[in-house]
Protein backbone atom coordinates (compact mmCIF):
# COMPACT_ATOMS: atom_id res chain seq x y z
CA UNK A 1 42.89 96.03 87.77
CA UNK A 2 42.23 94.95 91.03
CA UNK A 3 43.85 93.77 94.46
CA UNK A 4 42.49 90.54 96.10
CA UNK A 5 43.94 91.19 99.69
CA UNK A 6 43.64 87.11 100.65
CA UNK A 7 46.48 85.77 98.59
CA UNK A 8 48.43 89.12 97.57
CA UNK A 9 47.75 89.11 94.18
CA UNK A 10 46.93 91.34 91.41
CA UNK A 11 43.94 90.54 88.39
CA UNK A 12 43.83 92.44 85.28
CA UNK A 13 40.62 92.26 83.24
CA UNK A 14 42.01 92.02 79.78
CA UNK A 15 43.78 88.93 81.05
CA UNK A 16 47.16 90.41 79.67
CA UNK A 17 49.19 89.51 82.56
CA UNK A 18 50.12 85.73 83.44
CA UNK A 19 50.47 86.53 87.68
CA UNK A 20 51.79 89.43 89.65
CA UNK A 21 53.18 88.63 93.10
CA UNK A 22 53.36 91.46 95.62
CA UNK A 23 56.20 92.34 97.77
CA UNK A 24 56.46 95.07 100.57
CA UNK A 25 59.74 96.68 101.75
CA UNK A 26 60.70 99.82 104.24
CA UNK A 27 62.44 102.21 102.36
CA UNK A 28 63.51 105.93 103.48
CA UNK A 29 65.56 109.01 102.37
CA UNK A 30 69.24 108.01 103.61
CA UNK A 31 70.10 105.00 102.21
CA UNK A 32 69.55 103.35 98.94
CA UNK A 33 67.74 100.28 98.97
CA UNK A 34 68.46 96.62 96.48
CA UNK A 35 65.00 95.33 95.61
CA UNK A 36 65.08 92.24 93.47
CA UNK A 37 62.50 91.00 90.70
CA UNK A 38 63.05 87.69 92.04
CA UNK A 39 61.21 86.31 94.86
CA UNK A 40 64.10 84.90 97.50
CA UNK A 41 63.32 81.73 99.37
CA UNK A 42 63.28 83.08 103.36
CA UNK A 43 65.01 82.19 106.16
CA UNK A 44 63.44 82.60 109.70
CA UNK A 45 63.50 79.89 112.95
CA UNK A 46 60.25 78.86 114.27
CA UNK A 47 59.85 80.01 117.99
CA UNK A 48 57.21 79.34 120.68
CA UNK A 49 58.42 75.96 122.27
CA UNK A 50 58.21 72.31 120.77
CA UNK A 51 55.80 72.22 117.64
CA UNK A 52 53.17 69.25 117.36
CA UNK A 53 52.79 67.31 114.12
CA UNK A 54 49.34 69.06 113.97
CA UNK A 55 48.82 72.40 115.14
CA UNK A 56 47.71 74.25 112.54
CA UNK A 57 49.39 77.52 113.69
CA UNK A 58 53.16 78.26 113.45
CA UNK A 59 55.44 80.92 115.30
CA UNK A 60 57.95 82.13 113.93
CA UNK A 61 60.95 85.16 115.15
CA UNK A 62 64.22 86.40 113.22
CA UNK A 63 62.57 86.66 109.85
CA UNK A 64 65.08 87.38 107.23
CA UNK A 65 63.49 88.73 103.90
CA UNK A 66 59.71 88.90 102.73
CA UNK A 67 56.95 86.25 103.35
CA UNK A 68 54.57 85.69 101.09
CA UNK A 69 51.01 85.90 102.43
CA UNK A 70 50.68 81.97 101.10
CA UNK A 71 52.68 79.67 100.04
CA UNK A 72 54.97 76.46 101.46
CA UNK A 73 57.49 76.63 104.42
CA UNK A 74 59.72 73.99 105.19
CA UNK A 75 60.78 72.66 108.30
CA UNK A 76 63.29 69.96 108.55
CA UNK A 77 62.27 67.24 106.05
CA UNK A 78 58.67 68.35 106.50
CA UNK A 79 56.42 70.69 104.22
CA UNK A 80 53.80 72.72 105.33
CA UNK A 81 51.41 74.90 103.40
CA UNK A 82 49.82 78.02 105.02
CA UNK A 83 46.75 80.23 104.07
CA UNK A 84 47.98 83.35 106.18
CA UNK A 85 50.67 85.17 107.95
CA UNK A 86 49.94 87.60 111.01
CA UNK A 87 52.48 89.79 112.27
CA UNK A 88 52.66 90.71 115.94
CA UNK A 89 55.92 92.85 115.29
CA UNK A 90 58.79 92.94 112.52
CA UNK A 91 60.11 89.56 111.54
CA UNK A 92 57.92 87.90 114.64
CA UNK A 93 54.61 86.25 113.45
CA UNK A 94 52.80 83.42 112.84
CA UNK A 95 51.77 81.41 110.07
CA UNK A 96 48.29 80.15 110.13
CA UNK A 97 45.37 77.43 107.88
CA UNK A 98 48.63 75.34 108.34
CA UNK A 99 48.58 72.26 106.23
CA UNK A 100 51.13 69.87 108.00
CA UNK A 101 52.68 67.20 105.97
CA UNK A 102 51.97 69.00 102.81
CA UNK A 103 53.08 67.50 99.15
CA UNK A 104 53.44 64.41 100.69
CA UNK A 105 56.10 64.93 103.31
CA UNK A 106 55.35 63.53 106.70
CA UNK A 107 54.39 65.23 109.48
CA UNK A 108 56.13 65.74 112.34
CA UNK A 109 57.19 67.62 115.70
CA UNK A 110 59.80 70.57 115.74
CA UNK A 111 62.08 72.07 118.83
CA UNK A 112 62.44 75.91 119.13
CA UNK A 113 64.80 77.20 116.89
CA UNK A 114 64.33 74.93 114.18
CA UNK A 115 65.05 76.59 110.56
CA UNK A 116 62.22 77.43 108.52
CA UNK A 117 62.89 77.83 104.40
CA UNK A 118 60.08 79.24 102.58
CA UNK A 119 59.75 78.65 98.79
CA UNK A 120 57.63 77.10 96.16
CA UNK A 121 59.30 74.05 95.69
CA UNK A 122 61.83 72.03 97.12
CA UNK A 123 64.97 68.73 95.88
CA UNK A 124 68.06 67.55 96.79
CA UNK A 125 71.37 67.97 94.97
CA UNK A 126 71.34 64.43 93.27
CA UNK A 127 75.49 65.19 92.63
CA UNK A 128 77.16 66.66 94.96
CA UNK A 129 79.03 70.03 93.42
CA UNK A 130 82.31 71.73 94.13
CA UNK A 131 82.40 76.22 94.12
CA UNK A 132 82.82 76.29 90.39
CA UNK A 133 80.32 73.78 89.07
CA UNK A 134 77.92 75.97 86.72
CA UNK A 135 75.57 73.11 86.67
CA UNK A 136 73.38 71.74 89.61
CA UNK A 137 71.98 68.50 88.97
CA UNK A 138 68.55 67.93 91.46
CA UNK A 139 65.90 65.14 92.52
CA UNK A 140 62.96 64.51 94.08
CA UNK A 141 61.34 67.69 93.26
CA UNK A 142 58.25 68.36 95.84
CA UNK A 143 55.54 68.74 92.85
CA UNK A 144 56.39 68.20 89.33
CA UNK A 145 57.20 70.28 86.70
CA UNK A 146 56.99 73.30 89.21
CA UNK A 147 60.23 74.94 89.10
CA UNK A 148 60.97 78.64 87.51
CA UNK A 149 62.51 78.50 83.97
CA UNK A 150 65.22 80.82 85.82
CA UNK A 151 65.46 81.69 89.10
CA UNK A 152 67.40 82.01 92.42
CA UNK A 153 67.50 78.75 94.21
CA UNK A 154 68.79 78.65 98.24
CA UNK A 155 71.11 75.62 98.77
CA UNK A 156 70.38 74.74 102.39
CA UNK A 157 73.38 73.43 104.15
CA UNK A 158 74.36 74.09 107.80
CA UNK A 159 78.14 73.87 106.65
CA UNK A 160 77.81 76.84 104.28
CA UNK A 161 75.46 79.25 105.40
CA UNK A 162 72.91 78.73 102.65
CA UNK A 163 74.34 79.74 99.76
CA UNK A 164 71.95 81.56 96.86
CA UNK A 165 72.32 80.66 93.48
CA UNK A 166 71.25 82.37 90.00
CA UNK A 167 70.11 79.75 87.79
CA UNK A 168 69.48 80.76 84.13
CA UNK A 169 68.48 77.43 83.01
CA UNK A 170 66.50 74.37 83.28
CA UNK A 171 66.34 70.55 81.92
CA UNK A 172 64.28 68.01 83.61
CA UNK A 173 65.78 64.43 83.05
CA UNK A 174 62.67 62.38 83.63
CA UNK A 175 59.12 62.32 82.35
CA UNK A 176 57.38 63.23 85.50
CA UNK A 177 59.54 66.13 86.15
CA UNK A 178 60.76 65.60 89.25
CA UNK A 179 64.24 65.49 88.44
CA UNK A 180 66.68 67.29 86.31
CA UNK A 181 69.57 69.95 85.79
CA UNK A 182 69.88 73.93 86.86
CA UNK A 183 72.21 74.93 84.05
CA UNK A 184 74.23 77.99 83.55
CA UNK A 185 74.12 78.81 87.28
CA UNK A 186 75.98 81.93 89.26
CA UNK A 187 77.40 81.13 91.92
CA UNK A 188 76.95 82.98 95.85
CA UNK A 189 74.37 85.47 93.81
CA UNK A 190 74.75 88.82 95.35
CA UNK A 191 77.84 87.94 96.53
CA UNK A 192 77.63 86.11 99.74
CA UNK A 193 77.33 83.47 101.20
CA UNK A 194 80.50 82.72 99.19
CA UNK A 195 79.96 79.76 96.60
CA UNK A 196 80.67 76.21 98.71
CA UNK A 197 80.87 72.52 97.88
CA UNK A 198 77.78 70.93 98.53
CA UNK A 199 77.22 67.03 99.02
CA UNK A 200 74.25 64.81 97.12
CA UNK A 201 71.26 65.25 99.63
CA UNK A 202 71.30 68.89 100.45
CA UNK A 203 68.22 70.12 100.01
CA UNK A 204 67.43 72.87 97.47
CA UNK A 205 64.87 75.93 98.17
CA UNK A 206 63.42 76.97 94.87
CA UNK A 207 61.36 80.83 94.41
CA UNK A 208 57.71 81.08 93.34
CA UNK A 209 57.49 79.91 90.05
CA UNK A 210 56.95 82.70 87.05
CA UNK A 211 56.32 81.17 83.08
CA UNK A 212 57.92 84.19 81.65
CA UNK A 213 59.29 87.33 83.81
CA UNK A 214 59.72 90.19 81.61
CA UNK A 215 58.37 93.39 83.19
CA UNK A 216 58.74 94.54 86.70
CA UNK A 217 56.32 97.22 87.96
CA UNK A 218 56.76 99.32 91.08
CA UNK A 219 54.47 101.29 92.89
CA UNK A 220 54.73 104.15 95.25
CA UNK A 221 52.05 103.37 98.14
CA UNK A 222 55.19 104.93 100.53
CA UNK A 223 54.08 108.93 101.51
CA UNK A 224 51.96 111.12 100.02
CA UNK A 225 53.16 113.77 98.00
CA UNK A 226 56.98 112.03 98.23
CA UNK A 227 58.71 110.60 94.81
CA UNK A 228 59.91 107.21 94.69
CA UNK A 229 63.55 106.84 93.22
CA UNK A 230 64.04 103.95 90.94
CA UNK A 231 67.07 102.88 88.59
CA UNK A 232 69.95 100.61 88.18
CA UNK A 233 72.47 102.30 89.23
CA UNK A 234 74.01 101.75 92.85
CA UNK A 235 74.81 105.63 92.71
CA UNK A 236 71.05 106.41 93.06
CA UNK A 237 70.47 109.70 94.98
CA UNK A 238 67.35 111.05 96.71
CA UNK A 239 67.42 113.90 94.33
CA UNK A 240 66.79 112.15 92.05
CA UNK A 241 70.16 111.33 90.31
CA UNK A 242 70.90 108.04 88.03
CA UNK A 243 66.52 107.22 88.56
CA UNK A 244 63.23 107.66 87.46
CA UNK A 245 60.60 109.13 89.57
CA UNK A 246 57.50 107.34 90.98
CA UNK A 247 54.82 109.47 92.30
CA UNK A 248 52.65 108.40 95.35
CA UNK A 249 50.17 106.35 93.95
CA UNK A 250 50.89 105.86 90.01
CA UNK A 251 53.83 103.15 89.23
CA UNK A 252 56.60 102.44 86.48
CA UNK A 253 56.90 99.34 84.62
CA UNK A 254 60.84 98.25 83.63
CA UNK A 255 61.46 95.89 81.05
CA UNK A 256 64.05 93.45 83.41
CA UNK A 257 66.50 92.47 80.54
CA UNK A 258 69.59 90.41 82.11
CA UNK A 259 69.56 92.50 85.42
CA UNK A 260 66.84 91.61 87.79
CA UNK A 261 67.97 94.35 90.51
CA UNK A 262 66.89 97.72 91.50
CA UNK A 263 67.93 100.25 93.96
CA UNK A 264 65.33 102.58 95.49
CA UNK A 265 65.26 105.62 97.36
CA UNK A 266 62.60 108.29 98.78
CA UNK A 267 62.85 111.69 98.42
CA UNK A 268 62.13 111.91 102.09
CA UNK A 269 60.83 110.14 105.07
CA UNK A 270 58.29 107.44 104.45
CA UNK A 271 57.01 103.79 105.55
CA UNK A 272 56.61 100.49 103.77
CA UNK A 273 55.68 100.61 99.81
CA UNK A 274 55.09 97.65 97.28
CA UNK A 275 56.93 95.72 94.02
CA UNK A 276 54.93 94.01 92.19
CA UNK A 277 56.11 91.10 89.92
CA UNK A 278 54.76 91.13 86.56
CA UNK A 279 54.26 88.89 83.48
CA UNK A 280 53.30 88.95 80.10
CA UNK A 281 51.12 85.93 78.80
């Protein structure tokens, strides 16, 4: 196995494993932590002035979540795709090998402040839904056929606070694949933002995409000589009760099932550590 540092990644030899996507959280010894197998689209605001339609570098403050270290931001109706992320402190960096007007958007200038939504994709709500509806019809997917079987989506809409949604279906209604139906959806996943109603237009923020998630493995890159805490149980304690221990520098591997949540705790003090997202071809 091995770690390719540029796009976050790990590569296993055998070739058993479709793609493994790497995040990093800060975890310590007083307060259990909710890690999730699923990648959530992010929401930070750009910051450093007005943005041109072509600088190739991107500021951004008030980051909320993980960043991957590639991937597709957008901002306003635009799409860019970036090669890097540098932090200068936590949640304030920039994104950088911007590609502005990405997927066919059109480039274009930004004010300070403007949201930024990364994800892997990106559609509208082609019908608009009311807080029950179970089914989310989209269009004008950003790149076909590119969406997660299942997966969280972010409904971005100023009048709701950006509501996340657990989809555990998908029909596409066209033969390019740009346009279709998230069936079988829960609504305000994780509990808030509280599910809204949501007109045709809003635009839709869709996770990296993953063929077939089955296995989630964790590792402990926190302290050395500290265990790692890992189960699904809320009640987790850093002694060790309702988990599994992870050693500094081995890691578990959980078969996911219908709950894609874990809570984590150290046994004491530590710093940032690592899940990794696993799948099997």
């Amino acid at each position: 196995m091995s770690y390719r540092a540029d796009n976050g990644y790990y590569g296993y030899v055998n070739d058993t494993i479709q793609e493994s996507y790497v995040q990093s959280f800060t975890i310590d010894d007083t307060t259990v932590q909710e890690i999730s197998a699923l990648w959530f689209p992010t929401l930070t605001e750009y910051d450093g002035g007005g943005l041109t339609a072509t600088n190739p570098i991107v500021h951004f403050d008030l980051m909320v979540g993980n960043i991957p270290p590639e991937g597709l931001v957008l901002m306003e109706d635009e799409i860019i795709r970036y090669t890097g992320v540098t932090f200068a402190a936590v949640g304030v960096g920039d994104l950088t090998g911007c590609l502005r007007g990405a997927l066919g958007s059109t480039k274009a200038t930004h004010v300070n402040d403007t949201k930024m939504f990364f994800g892997s994709a990106f559609a509208t709500i082609a019908l608009g839904i009311n807080a029950a509806a179970v089914t989310i019809q989209f269009s004008g997917l950003s790149k076909e056929d590119s969406l997660p079987e299942t997966g969280v989506v972010q409904i971005r809409d100023a009048a709701t606070n950006n509501e996340y949604v657990l989809y555990g279906g998908l029909i596409y209604s066209n033969a390019e694949k740009t346009a279709g139906y998230l069936t079988n959806c829960s609504r305000a996943y994780q509990g808030a933002p509280a599910a809204a109603v949501h007109a045709a237009g809003v635009a839709l923020i869709f996770e990296r995409r993953f063929f077939r998630r089955e296995v989630a493995t964790i590792y402990n890159n926190i302290a050395t000589n500290v265990k790692l805490w890992v189960g699904h149980n809320l009640s987790l304690t850093n002694a060790g009760v309702n988990g599994v221990p992870i050693l500094y520098g081995q890691s578990e591997s959980f078969w996911l099932g219908s709950d894609p949540r874990f809570y984590v705790i150290l046994e004491a003090r530590g710093g940032s550590g690592n899940i990794t997202i696993a799948e099997w071809r």
